[in-house]
Protein backbone atom coordinates (compact mmCIF):
# COMPACT_ATOMS: atom_id res chain seq x y z
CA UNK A 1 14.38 15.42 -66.14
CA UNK A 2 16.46 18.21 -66.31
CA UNK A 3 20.61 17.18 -66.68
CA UNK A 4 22.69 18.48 -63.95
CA UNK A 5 24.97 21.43 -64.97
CA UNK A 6 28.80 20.26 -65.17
CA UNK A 7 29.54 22.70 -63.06
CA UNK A 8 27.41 21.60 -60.35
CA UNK A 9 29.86 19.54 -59.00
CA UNK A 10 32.16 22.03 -57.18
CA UNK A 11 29.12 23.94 -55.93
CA UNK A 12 28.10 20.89 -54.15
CA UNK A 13 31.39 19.48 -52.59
CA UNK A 14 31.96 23.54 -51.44
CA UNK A 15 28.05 23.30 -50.07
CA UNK A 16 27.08 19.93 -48.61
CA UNK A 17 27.26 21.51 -45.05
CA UNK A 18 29.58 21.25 -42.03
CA UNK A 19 30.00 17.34 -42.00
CA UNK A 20 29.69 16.55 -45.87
CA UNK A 21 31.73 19.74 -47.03
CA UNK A 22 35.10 19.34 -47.83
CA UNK A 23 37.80 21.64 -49.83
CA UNK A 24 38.94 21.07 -53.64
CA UNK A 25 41.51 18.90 -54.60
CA UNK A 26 44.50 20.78 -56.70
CA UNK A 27 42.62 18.94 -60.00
CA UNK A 28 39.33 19.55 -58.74
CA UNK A 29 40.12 23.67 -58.52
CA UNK A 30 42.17 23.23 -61.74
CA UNK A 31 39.23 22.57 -63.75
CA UNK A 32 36.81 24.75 -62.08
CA UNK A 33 38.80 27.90 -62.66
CA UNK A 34 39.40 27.29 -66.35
CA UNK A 35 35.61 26.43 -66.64
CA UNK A 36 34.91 29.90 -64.72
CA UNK A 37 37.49 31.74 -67.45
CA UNK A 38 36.22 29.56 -69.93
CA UNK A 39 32.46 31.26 -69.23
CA UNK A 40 31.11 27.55 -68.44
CA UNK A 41 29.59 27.98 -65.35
CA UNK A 42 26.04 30.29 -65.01
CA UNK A 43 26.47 33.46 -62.62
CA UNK A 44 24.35 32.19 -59.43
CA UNK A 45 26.62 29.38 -59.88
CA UNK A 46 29.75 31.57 -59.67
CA UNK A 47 28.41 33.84 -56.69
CA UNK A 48 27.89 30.41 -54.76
CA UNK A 49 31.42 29.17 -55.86
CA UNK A 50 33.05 32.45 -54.67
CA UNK A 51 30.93 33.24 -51.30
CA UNK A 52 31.58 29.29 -50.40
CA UNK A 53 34.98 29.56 -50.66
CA UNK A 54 35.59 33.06 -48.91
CA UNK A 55 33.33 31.52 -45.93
CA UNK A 56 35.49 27.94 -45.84
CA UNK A 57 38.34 30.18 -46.55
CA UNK A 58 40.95 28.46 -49.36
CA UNK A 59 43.88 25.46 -49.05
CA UNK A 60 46.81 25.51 -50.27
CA UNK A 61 45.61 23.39 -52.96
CA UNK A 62 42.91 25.26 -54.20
CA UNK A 63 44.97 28.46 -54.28
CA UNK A 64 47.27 26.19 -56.30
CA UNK A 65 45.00 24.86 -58.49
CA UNK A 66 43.21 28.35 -59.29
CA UNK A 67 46.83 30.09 -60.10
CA UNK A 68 47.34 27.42 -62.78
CA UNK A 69 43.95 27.63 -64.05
CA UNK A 70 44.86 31.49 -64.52
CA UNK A 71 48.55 31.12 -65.57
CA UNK A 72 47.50 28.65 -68.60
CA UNK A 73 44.65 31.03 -69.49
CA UNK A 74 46.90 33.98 -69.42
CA UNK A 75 49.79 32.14 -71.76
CA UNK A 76 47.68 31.60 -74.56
CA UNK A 77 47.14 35.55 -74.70
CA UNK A 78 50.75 36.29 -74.95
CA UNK A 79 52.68 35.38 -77.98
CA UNK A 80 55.71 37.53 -76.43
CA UNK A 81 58.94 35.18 -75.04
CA UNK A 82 58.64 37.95 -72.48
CA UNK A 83 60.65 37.83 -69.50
CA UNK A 84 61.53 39.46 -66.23
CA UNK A 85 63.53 38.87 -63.24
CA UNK A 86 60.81 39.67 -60.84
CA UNK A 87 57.23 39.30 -60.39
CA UNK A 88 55.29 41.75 -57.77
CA UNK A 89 51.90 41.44 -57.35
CA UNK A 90 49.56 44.85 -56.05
CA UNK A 91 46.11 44.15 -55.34
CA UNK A 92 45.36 46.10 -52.16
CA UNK A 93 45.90 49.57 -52.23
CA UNK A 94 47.53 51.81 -49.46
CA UNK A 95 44.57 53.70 -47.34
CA UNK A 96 47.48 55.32 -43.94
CA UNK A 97 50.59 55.66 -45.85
CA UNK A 98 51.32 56.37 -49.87
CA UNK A 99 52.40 53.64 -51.91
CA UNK A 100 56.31 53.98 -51.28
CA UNK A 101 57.04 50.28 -52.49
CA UNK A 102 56.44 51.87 -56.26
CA UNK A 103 59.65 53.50 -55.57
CA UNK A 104 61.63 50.41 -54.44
CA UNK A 105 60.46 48.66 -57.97
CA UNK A 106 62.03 51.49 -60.02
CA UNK A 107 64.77 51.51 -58.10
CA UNK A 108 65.23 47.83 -58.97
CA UNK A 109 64.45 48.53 -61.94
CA UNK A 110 67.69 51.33 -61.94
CA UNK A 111 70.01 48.69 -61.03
CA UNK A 112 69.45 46.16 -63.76
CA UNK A 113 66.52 44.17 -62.30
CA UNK A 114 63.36 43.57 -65.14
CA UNK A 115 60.31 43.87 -62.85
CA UNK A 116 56.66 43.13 -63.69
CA UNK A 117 54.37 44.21 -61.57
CA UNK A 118 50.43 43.48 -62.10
CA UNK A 119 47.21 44.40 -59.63
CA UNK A 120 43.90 45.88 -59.68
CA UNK A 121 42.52 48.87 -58.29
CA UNK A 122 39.20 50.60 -57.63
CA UNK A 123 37.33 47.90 -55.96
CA UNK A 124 37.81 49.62 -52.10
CA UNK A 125 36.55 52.80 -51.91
CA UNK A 126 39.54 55.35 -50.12
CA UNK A 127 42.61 53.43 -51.07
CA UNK A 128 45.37 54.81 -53.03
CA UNK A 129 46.46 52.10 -55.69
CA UNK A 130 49.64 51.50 -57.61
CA UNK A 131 48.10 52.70 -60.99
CA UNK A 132 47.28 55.84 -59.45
CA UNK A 133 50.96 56.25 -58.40
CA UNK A 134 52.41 55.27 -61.68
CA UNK A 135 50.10 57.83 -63.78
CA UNK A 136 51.31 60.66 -61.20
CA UNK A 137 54.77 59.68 -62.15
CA UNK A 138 54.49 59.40 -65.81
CA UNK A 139 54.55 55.96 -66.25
CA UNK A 140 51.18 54.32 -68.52
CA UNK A 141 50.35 50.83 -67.37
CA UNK A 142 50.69 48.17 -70.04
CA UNK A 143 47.58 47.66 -72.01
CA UNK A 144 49.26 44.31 -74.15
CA UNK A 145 51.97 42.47 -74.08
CA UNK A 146 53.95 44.05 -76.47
CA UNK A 147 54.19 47.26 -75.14
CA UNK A 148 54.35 45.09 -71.30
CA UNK A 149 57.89 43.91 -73.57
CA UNK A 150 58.57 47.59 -74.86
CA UNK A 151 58.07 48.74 -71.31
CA UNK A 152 60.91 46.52 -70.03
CA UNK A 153 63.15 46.64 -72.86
CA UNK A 154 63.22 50.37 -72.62
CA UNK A 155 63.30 50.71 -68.51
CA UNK A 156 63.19 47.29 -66.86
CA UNK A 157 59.89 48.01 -65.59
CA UNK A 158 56.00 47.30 -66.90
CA UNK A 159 52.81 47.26 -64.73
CA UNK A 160 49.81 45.72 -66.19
CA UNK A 161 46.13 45.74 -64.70
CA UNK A 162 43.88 42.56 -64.41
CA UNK A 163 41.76 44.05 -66.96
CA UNK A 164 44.37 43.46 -69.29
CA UNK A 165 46.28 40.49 -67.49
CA UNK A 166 43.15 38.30 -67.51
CA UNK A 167 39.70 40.15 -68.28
CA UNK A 168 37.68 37.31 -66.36
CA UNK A 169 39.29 37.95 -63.16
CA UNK A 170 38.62 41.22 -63.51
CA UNK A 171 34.79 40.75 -63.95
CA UNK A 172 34.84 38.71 -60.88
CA UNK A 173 36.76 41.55 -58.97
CA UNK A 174 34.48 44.02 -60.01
CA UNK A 175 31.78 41.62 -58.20
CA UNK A 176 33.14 43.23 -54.89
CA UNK A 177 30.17 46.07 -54.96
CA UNK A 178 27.95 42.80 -55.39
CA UNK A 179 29.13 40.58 -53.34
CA UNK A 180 29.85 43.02 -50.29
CA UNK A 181 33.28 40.90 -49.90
CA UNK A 182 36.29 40.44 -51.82
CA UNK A 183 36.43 36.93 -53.75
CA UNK A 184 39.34 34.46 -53.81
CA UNK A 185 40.87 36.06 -56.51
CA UNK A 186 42.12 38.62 -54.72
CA UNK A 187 44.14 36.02 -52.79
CA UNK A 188 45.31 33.60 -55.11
CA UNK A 189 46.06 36.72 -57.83
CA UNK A 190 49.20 37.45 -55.60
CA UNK A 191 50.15 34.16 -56.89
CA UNK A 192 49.84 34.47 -60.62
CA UNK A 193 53.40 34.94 -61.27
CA UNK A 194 52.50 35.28 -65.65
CA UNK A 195 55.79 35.64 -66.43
CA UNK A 196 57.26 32.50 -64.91
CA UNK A 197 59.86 34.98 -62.68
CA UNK A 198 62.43 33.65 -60.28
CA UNK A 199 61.85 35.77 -58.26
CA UNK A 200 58.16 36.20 -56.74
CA UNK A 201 57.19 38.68 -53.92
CA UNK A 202 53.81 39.62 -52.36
CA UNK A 203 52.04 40.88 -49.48
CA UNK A 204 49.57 40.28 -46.98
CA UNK A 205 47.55 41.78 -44.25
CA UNK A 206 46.66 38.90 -42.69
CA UNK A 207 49.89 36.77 -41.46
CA UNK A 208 47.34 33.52 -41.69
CA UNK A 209 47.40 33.91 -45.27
CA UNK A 210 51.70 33.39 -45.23
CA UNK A 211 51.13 29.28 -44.99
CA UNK A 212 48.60 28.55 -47.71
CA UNK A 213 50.43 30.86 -50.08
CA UNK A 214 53.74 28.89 -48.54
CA UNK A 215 52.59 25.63 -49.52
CA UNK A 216 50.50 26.59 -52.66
CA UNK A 217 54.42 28.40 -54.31
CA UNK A 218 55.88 25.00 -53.43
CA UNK A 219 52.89 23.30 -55.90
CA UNK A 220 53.31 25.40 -58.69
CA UNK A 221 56.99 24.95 -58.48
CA UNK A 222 58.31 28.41 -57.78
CA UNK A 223 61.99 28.49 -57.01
CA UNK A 224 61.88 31.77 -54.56
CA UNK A 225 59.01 33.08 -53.18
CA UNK A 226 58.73 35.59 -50.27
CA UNK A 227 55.28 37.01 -48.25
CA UNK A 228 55.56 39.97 -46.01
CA UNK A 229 53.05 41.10 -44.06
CA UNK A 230 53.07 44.39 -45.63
CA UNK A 231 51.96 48.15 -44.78
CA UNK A 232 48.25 47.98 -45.83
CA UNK A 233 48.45 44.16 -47.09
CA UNK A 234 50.58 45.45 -49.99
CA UNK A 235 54.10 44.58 -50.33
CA UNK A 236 55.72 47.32 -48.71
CA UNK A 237 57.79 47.42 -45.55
CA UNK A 238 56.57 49.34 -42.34
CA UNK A 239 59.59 50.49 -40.95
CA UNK A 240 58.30 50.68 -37.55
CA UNK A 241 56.82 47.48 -37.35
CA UNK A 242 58.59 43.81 -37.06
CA UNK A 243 59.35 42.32 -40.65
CA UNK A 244 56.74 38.87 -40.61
CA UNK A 245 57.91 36.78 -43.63
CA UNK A 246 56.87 33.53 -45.19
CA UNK A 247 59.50 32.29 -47.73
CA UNK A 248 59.38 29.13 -50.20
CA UNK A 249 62.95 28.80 -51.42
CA UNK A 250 64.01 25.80 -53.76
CA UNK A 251 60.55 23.78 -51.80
CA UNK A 252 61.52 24.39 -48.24
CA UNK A 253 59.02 26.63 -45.82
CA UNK A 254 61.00 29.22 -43.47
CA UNK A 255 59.16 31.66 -41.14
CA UNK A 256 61.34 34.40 -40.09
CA UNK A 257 60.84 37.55 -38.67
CA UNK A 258 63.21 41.25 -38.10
CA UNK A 259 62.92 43.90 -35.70
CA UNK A 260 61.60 46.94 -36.82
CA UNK A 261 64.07 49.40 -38.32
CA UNK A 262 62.89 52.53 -36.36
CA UNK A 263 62.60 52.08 -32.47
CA UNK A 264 59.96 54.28 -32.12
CA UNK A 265 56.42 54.67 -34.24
CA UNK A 266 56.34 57.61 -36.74
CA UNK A 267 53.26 59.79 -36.61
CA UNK A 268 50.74 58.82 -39.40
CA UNK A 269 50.65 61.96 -42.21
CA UNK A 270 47.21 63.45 -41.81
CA UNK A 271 47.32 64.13 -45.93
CA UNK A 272 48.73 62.03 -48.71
CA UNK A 273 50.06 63.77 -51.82
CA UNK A 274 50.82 61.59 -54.52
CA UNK A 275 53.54 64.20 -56.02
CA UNK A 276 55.42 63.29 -53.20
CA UNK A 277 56.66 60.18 -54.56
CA UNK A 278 58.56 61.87 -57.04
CA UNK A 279 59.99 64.39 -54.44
CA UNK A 280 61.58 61.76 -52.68
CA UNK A 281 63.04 59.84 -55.77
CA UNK A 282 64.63 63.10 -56.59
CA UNK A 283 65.77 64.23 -53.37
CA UNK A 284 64.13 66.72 -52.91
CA UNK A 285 62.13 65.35 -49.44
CA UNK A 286 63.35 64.32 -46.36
CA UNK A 287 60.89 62.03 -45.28
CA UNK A 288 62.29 59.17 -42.40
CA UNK A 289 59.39 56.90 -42.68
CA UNK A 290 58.88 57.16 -46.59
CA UNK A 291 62.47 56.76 -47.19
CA UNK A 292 62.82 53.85 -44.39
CA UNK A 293 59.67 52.42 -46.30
CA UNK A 294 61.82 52.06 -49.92
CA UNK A 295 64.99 50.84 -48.28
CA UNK A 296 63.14 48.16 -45.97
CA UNK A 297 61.27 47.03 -48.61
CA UNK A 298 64.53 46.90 -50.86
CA UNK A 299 66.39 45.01 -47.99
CA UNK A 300 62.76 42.58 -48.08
CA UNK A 301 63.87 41.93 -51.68
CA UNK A 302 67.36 41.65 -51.52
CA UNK A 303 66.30 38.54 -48.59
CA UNK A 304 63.99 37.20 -51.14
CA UNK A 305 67.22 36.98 -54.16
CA UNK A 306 69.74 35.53 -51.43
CA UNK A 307 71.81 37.99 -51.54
CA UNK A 308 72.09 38.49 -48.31
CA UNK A 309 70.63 36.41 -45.14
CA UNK A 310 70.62 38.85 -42.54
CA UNK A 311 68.60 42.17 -42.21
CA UNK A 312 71.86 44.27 -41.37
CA UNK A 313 73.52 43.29 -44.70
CA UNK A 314 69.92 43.09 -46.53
CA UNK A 315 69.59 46.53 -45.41
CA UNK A 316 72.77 47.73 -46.36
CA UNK A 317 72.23 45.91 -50.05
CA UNK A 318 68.93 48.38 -49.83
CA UNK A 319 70.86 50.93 -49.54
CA UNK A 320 73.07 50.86 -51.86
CA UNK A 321 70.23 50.24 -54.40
CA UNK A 322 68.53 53.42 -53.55
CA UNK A 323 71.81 55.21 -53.85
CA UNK A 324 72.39 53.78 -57.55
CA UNK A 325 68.88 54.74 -58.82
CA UNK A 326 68.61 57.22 -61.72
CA UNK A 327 67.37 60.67 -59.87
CA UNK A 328 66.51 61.97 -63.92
CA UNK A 329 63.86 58.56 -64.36
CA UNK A 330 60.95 60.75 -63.56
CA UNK A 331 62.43 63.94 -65.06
């Protein structure tokens, strides 16, 4: 008789149908996901792991349990003491609008702020994504964690792709052509945090997703972490649109929403030109949305550091960050 595969285990209690499945407990996910990185499972058992979960949709404490999985996978690759102030996650790509939130990192980045960002990019077809951005603006994405450490050292700023972050993850978000559907780790990804950053920020399409990712912060212990439901599912401010946030400061769960910062919609550009990023940063662009995009997304961050608790005073903390960036960065 044929001994059961180890990994068996999390197919089944995933599987058992509608009145014998259940979800995985935080241990339970733990150990699958570092079996899955550790290449212990067999690849029909992955795809059944994977489309299980994206049909049951994931808790709190599997999203939990998967982030740790990652985070202790991704430590023993970096011998660096590397750290940063804030962690910003990219993993969606902008398809109506260009990415403008690439702008409000260097301009945190300007005013003494060390910002890592990571994400992926290529796995849906006619989105723009940050790498894209950065490359257009002269900036390489960190390939190690050295030059991740040179990067922010030098300019308070490093962006490093899954492929380098945590190769596995990336072979199971190149699965997307496969599979037809994203996987989990597109969700709990947002959540990976490497650096151990105060400071954590991501976005969502979905505004269901703000809770789980609520809950699953206050399980890996994050001090302050804030969701907006972002322009495209990244985290980027739509200025026209009300401000839906999830927070997780210091373990308590606040919902809390702002009006739009524009009273009326701006007409959606019928072309997107990458080199206009760097027009704006240097002035040389009037652009209401695109600039109300940066600043919003600014005042968004300012929320998330408690700097200010009000959109007014977030805004005008935005503000004065955009005013203070270096116009000669991209030079």
């Amino acid at each position: 008789m044929k001994i059961e595969h180890e990994f068996a285990q999390y197919v089944r209690i995933l599987g058992k149908g509608r009145k014998g499945t259940r979800s995985l407990t935080y241990d339970e996910a733990l150990n699958a996901m570092t079996m899955i990185l550790n290449g212990q499972c067999e690849d029909v058992q992955l795809g059944a792991f994977m489309m299980l979960l994206r049909v049951k949709e994931e808790s709190a404490e599997e999203l939990a349990g998967f982030t740790q999985a990652a985070k202790n996978y991704i430590a023993k690759t970096n011998p660096t003491d590397l750290k940063a102030d804030i962690d910003w996650s990219s993993y969606a790509g902008k398809r109506r609008h260009l990415p403008w939130y690439v702008l409000a990192n260097l301009t945190l980045a300007d005013n003494g702020y060390r910002v890592f960002m990571h994400g992926a990019d290529g796995h849906t077809e006619g989105r723009i994504y940050t790498r894209a951005a950065l490359l257009e603006l002269g900036i390489k994405p960190a390939t190690d964690w050295k030059m991740a450490e040179q990067q922010l050292d030098d300019t308070n700023f490093s962006f490093m792709g899954m492929e380098s972050l945590c190769p596995p993850l990336q072979d199971i978000i190149d699965l997307r052509s496969t599979f037809g559907l994203r996987s989990p780790v597109h969700s709990f990804a947002r959540l990976l945090n490497p650096l151990d950053c105060k400071f954590v920020t991501q976005g969502v399409f979905h505004p269901g997703y703000g809770p789980s990712h609520q809950h699953s912060a206050k399980l890996l212990g994050y001090p302050r972490l804030s969701i907006l439901k972002g322009e495209g599912g990244e985290c980027e401010c739509n200025p026209d649109a009300i401000f839906k946030m999830h927070h997780c400061f210091d373990g308590e769960l606040i919902e809390e929403e702002w009006p739009p910062i524009f009273p009326k919609r701006h007409v959606k550009p019928k072309t997107l030109e990458l080199s206009d990023l760097k027009k704006l940063w240097k002035g040389e662009l009037e652009n209401e949305y695109a600039k109300g995009a940066v600043i919003g997304t600014l005042a968004y961050t300012a929320r998330l550091m408690g700097l200010a608790t009000d959109q007014q005073a977030c805004l005008e903390q935005g503000k004065t960050w955009w005013e203070n960036r270096n116009l000669t960065r991209l030079d």
